[in-house]
Protein backbone atom coordinates (compact mmCIF):
# COMPACT_ATOMS: atom_id res chain seq x y z
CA UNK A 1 19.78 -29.87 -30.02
CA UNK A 2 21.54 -29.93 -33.08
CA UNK A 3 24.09 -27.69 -34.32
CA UNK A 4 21.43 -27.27 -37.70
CA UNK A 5 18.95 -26.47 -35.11
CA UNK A 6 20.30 -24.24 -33.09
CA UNK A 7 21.55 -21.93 -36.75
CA UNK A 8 17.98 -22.13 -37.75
CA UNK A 9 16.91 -20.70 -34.10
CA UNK A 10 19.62 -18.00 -34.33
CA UNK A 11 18.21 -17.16 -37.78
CA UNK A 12 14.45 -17.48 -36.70
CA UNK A 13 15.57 -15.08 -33.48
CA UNK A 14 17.08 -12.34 -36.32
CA UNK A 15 14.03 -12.50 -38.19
CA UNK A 16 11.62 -11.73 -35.30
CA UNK A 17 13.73 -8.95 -34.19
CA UNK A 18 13.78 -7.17 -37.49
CA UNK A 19 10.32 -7.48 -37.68
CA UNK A 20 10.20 -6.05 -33.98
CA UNK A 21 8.86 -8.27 -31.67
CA UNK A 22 8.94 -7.63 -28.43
CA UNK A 23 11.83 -9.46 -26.22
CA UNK A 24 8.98 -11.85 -24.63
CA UNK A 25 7.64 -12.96 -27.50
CA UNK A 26 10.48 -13.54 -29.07
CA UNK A 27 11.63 -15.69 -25.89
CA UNK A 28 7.85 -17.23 -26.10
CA UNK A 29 8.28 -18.15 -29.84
CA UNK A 30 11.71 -20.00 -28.97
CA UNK A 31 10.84 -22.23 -26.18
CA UNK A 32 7.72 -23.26 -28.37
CA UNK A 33 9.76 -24.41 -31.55
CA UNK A 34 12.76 -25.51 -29.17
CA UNK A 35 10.41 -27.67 -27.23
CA UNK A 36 8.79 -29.24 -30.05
CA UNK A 37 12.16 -30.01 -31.84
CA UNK A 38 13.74 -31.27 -29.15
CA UNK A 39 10.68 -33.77 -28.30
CA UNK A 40 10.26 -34.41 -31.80
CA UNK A 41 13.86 -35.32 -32.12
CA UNK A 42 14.35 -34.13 -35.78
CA UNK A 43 16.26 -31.40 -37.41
CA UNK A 44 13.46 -28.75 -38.69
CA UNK A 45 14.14 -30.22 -42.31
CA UNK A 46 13.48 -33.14 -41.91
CA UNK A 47 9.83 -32.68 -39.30
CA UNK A 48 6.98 -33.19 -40.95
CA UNK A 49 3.37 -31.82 -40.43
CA UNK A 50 2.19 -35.05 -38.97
CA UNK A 51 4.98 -34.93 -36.57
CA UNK A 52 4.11 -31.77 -35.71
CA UNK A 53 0.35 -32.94 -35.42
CA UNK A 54 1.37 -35.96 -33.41
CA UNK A 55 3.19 -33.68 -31.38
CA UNK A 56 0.59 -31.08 -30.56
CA UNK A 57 -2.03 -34.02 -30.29
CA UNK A 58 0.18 -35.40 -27.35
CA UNK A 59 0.17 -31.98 -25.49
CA UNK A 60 -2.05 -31.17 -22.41
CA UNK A 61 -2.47 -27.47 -22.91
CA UNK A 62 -5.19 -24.94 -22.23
CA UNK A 63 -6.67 -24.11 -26.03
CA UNK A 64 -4.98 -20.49 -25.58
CA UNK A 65 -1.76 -22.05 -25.05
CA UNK A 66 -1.91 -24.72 -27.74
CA UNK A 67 -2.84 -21.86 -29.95
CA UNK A 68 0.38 -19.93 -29.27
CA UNK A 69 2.21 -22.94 -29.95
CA UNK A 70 0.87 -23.62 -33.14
CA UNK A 71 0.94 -19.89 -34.11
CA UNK A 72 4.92 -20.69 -33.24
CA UNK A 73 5.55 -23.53 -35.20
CA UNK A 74 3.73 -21.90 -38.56
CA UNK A 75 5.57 -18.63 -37.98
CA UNK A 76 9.04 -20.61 -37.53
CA UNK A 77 8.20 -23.35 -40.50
CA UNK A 78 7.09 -20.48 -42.90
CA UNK A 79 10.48 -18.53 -42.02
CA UNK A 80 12.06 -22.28 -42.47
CA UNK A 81 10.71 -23.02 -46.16
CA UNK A 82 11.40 -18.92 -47.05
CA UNK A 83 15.17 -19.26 -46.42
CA UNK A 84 15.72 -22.67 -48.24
CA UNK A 85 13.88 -22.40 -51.25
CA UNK A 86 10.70 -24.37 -50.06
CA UNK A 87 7.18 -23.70 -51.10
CA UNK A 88 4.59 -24.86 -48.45
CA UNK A 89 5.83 -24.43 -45.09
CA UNK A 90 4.47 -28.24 -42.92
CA UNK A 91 3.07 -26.29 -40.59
CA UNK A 92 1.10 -24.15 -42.99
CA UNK A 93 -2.22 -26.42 -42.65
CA UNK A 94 -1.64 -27.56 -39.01
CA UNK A 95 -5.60 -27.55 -37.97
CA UNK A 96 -7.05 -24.82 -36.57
CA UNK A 97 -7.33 -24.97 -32.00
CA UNK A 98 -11.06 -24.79 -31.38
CA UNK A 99 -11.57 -21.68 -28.73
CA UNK A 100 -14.06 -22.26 -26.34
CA UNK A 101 -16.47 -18.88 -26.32
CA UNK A 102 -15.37 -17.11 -22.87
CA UNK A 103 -17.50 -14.55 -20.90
CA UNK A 104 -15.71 -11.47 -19.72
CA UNK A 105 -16.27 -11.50 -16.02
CA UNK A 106 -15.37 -8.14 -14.73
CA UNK A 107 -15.13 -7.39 -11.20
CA UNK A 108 -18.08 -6.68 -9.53
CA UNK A 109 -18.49 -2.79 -8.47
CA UNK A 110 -18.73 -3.67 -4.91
CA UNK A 111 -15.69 -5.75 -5.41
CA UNK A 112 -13.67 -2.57 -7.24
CA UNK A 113 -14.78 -0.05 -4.18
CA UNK A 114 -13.95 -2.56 -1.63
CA UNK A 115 -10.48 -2.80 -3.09
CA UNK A 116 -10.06 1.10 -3.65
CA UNK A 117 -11.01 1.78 0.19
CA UNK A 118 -8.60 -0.77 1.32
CA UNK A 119 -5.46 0.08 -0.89
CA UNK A 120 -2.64 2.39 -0.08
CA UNK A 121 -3.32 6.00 -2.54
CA UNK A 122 -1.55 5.09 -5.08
CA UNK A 123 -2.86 1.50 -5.63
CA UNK A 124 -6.32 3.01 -5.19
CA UNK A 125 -5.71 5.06 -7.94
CA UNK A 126 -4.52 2.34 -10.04
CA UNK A 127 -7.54 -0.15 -9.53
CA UNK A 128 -9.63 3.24 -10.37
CA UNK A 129 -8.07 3.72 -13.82
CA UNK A 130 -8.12 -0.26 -14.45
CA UNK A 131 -11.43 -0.35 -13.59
CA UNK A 132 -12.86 2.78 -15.15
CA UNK A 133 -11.05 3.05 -18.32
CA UNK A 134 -11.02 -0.71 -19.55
CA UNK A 135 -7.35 -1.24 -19.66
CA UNK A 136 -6.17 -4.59 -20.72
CA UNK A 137 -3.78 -6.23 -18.50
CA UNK A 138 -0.76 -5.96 -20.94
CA UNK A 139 -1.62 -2.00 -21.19
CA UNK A 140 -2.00 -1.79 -17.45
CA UNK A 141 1.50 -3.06 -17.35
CA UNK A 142 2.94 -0.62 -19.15
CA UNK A 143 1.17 2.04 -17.77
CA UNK A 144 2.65 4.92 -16.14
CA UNK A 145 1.50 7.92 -13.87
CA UNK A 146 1.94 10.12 -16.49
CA UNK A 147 0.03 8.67 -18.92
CA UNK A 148 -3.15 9.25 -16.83
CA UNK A 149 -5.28 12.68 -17.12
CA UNK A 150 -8.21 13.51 -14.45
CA UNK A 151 -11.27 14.18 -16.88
CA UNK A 152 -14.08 15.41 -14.29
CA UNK A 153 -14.76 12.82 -12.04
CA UNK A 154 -12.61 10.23 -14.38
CA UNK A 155 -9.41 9.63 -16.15
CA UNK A 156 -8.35 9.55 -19.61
């Protein structure tokens, strides 16, 4: 990695964290644009979008993942062409990652109960709150015991 490279990561990393990402994807963000650099083997003024193309063309990523990735190299190209005077960032018309449609598949109730009667208390009560109060799995993460009300037979 060049010296350039490594200043304009620095300055990309200041700019997330006034903007307040969150530690991870800040460390997400990085290893996407530091990847791609380094296989790309150009200083970011000097890439162009159809080296960034070529490079996400050569990728074998799940369409979620190549989606990050190209949400990483606009967000890092458009901070790029900001701080030197540049109008179009390259990586403003990158094309757009086709998502394949996905079907939530929740766990069955059976499943859910099965799980509850076999868990130690406090995992039961976990699954319970998971399952009944349609957490995502980020939120579940950060979810603590006293961020949970009984309501009735429930929880809030």
């Amino acid at each position: 990695m060049t010296k350039v490279t490594e200043t304009a990561l620095r300055g990309w990393r200041e700019e997330m964290q006034s903007a307040g990402r969150s530690t991870g994807t800040i460390s997400v963000r990085l290893s996407h644009v530091r990847r791609a650099l380094g296989e790309i083997g150009k200083p970011p003024g000097d890439v162009t979008r159809r080296d960034l193309v070529r490079w996400l063309a050569a990728g074998d990523w799940s369409p979620a993942t190549r989606r990050s990735i190209r949400s990483s190299l606009r967000s890092f190209f458009a901070w790029w062409a900001a701080e030197h005077g540049q109008g179009e960032s390259v990586a403003e018309t990158l094309p757009i990652v086709a998502a394949p449609r996905s079907l939530p598949r929740p766990a069955s109730d059976v499943d859910v109960m099965d799980a509850i009667q076999a868990a130690e208390p406090w995992v039961a009560l976990a699954i319970e709150v998971m399952a009944t109060c349609g957490l995502r799995r980020g939120e579940c993460a950060r979810l603590r015991a006293d961020d949970v009300t009984p309501v009735g037979q429930g929880w809030t």
